[in-house]
C-alpha atoms as a PDB file:
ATOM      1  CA  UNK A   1     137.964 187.052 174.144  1.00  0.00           C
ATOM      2  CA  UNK A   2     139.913 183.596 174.339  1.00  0.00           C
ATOM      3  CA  UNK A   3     143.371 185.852 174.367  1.00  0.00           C
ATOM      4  CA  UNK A   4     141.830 187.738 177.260  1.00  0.00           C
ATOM      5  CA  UNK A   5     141.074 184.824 179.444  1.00  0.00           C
ATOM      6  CA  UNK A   6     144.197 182.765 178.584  1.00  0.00           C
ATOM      7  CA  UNK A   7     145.993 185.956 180.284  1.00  0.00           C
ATOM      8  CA  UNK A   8     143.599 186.828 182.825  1.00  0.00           C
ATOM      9  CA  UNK A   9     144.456 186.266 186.586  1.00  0.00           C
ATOM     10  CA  UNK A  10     141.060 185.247 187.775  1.00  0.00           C
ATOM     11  CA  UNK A  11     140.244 182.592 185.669  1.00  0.00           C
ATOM     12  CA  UNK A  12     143.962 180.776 185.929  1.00  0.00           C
ATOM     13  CA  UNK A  13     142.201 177.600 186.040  1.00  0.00           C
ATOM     14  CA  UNK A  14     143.219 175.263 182.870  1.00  0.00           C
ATOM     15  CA  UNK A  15     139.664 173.866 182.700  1.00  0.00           C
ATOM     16  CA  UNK A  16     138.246 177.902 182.286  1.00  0.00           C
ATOM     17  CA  UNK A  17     141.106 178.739 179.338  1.00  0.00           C
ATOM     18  CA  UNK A  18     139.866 174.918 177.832  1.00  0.00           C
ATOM     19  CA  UNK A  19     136.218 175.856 178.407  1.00  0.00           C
ATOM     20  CA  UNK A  20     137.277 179.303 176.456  1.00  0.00           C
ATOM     21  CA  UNK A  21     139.143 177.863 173.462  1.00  0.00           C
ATOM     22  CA  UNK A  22     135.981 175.274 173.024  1.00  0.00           C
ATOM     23  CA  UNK A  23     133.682 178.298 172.691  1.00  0.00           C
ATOM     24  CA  UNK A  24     136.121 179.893 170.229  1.00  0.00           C
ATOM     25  CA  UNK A  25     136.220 176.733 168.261  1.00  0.00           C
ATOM     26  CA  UNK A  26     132.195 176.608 168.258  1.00  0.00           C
ATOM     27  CA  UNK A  27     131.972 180.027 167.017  1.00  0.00           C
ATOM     28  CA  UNK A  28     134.099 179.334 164.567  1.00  0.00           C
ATOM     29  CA  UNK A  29     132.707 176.443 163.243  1.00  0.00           C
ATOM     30  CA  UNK A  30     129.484 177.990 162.962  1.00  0.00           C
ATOM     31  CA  UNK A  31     130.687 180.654 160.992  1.00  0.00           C
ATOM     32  CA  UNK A  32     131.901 178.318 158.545  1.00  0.00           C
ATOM     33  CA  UNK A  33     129.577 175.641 158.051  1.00  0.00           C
ATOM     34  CA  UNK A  34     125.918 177.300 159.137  1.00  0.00           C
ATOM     35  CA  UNK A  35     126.572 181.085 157.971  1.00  0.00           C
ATOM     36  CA  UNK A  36     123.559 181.856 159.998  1.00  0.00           C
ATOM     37  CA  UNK A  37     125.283 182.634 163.375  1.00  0.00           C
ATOM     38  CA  UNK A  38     124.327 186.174 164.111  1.00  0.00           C
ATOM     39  CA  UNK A  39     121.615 186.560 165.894  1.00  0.00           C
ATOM     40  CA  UNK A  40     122.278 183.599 168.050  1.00  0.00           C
ATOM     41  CA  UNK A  41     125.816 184.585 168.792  1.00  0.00           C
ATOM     42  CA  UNK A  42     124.333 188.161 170.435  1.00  0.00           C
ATOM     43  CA  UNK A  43     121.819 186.810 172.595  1.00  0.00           C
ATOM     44  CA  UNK A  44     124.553 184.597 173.700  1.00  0.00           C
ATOM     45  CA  UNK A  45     127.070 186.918 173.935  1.00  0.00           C
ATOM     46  CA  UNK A  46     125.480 190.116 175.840  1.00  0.00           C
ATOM     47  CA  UNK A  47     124.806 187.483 178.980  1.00  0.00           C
ATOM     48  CA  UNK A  48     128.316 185.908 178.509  1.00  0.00           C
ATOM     49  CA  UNK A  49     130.252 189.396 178.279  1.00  0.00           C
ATOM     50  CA  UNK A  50     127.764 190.378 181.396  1.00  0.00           C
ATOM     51  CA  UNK A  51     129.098 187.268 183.850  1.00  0.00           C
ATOM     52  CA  UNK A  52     132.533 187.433 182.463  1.00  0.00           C
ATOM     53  CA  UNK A  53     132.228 190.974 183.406  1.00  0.00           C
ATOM     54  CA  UNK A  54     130.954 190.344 187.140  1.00  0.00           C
ATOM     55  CA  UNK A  55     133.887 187.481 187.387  1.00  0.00           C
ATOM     56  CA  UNK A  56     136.663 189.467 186.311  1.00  0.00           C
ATOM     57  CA  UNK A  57     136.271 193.027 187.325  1.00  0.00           C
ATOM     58  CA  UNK A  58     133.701 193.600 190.007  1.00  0.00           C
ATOM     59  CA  UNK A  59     134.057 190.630 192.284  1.00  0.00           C
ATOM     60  CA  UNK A  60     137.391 190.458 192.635  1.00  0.00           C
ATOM     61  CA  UNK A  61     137.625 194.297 193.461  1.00  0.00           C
ATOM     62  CA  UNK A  62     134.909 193.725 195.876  1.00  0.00           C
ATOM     63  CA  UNK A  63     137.149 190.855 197.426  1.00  0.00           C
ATOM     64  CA  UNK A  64     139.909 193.394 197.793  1.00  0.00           C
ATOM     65  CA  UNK A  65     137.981 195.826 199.439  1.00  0.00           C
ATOM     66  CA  UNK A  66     136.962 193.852 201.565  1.00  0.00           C
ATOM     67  CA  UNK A  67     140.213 192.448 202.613  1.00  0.00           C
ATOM     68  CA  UNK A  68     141.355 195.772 202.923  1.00  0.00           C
ATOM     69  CA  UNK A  69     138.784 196.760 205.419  1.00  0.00           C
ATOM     70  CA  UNK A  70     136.726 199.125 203.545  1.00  0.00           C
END
């Protein structure tokens, strides 16, 4: 996930690809030192995969659309 959103177009923002390698970082610490990540890291990532979702494919296609006139 942190490759996608260093390369993605809608979050271009350095503070979002920052934000994004500081989760990575997390996640990886927690592997290491509590072992006991699993069940936290779904329930946080089903609604983090769901806005990252929204952000990068269906609002900016909805934003196009409607620029387009449709």
């Amino acid at each position: 996930m942190l490759f996608a959103v260093w390369d993605s177009e809608c979050l271009s923002r350095l503070r979002w690809k920052w934000t994004a390698a500081l989760i990575a970082a997390l996640i990886a610490a927690s592997t290491v030192l509590v072992k006991q990540h699993a069940l936290l890291d779904l329930a946080a990532a089903v609604p983090l995969s769901a806005l990252g979702g929204l952000l990068c494919f269906v609002l900016p296609r909805r934003r196009d659309s409607a620029a387009r006139g449709r």
